[in-house]
Protein backbone atom coordinates (compact mmCIF):
# COMPACT_ATOMS: atom_id res chain seq x y z
CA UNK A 1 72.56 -47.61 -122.11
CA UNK A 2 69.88 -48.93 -119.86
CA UNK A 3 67.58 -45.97 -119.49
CA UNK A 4 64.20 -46.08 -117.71
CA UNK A 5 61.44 -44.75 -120.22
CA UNK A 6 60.72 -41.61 -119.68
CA UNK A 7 57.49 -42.20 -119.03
CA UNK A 8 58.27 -43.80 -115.83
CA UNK A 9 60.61 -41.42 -114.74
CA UNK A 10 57.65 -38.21 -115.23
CA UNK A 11 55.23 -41.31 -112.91
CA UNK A 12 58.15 -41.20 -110.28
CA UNK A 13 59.01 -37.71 -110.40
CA UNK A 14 54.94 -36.80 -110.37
CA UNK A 15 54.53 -38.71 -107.09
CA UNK A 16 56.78 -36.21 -105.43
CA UNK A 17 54.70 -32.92 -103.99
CA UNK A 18 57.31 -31.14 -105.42
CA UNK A 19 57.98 -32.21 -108.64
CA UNK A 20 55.63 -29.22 -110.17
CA UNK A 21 57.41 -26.60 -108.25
CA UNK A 22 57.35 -23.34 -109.38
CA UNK A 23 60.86 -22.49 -110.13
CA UNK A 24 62.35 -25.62 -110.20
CA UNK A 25 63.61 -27.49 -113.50
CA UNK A 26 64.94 -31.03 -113.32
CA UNK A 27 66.63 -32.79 -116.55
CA UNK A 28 67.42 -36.09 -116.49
CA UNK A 29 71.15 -36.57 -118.04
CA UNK A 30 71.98 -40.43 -117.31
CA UNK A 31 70.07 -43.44 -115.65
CA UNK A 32 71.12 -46.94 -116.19
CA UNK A 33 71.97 -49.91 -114.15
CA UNK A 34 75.15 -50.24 -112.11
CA UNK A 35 77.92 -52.81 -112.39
CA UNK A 36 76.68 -53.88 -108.95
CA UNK A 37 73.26 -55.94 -109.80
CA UNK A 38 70.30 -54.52 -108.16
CA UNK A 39 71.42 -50.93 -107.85
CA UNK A 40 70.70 -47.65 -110.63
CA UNK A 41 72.67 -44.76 -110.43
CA UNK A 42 70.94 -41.57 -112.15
CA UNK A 43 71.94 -38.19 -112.19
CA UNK A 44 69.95 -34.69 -112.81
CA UNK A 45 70.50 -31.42 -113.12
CA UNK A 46 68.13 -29.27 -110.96
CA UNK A 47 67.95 -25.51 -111.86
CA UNK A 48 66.75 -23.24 -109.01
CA UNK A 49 65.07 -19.79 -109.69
CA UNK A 50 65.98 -17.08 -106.88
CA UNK A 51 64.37 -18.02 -103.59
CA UNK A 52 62.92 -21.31 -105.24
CA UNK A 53 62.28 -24.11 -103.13
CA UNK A 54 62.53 -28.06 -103.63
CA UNK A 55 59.57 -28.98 -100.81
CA UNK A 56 60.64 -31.67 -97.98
CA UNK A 57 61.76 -35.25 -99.71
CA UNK A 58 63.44 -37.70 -99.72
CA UNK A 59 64.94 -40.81 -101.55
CA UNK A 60 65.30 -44.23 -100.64
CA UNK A 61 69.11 -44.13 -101.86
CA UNK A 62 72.06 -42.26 -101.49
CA UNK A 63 71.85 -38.62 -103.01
CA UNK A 64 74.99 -36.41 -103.81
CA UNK A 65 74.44 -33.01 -104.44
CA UNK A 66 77.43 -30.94 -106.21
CA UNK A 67 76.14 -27.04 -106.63
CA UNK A 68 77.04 -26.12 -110.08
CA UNK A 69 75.90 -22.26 -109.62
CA UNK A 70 74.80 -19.98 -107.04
CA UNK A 71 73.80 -20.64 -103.18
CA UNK A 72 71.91 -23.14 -102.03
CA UNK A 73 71.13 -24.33 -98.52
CA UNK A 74 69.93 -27.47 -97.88
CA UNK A 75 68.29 -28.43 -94.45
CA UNK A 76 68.24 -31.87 -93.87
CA UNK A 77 66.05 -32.96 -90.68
CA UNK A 78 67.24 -32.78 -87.45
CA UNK A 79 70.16 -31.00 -88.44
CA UNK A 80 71.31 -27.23 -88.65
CA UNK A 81 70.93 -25.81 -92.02
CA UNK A 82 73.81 -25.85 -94.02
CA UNK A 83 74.85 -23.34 -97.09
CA UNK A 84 76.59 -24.20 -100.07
CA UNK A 85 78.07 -21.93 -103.10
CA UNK A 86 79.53 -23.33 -106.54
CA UNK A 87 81.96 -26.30 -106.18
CA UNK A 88 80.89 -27.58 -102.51
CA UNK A 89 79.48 -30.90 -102.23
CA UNK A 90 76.78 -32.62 -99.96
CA UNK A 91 76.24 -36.42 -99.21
CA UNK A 92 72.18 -37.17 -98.09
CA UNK A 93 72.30 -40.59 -96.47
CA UNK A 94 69.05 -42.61 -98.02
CA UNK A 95 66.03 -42.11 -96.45
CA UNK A 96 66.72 -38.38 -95.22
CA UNK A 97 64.09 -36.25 -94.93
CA UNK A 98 65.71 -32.44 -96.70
CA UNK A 99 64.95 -29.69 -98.85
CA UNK A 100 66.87 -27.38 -100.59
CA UNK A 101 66.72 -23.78 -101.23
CA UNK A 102 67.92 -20.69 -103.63
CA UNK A 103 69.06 -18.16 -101.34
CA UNK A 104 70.87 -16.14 -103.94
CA UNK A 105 70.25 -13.49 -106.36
CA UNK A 106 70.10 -15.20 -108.98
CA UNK A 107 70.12 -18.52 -111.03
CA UNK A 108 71.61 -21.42 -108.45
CA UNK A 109 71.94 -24.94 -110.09
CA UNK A 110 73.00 -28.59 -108.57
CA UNK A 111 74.00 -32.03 -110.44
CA UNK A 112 72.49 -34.63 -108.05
CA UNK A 113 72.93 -38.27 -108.38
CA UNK A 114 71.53 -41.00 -107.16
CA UNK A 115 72.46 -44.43 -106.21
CA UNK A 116 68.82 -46.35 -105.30
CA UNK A 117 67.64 -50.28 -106.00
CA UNK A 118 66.54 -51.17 -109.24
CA UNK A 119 62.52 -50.36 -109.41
CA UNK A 120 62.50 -48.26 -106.98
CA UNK A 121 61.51 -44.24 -107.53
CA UNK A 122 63.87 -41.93 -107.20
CA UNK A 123 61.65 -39.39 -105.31
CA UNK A 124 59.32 -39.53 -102.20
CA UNK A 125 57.28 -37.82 -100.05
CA UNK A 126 58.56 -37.36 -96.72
């Protein structure tokens, strides 16, 4: 499997204001290159504490957020906030500026993955 060293994926994720969030847990569960040459796809599981907050980002590919657990809503600029429970699905077109929040009582958790080019972070400030 072609896995970036963790190392570099704590430098990418540190470059984020967010990425120290109180509340938030992030663990990396596959990253390796894509059939397609030039692209990475990565996923991670992000574990939101009630009424934690992942700060405005953004990435500079695709995301696709699947909530796992709980409620989370997700307000992606310029657009109306939108709430999702367990089992609903959200695409983030690359480059959106969006943050997501726990608005439940307790535990909410996503998988997102990520398709972005090769060398490139997977995290950045707005």
């Amino acid at each position: 499997m072609n896995r970036f060293p963790l190392a570099t994926l704590l430098v990418l994720l540190a470059g984020a204001s967010f990425a120290q969030q109180a509340g938030i847990t992030r663990h990396e569960l596959v990253q390796q290159d894509l059939d397609t040459p030039g692209l990475v796809v990565a996923q991670v599981r992000v574990g939101f504490a009630p009424g934690a907050l992942a700060a405005r980002h953004k990435h500079p590919g695709v995301e696709v957020a699947y909530v796992l657990d709980g409620t989370l809503q997700y307000q992606l600029d310029g657009k109306v906030p939108l709430t999702l429970q367990a089992g609903q699905t959200l695409l983030i077109p690359a480059g959106t500026v969006h943050s997501a929040r726990n608005i439940g009582d307790g535990q909410a958790e996503e998988l997102a993955t990520y398709i972005v080019k090769k060398g490139m972070p997977l995290v950045l400030p707005p």
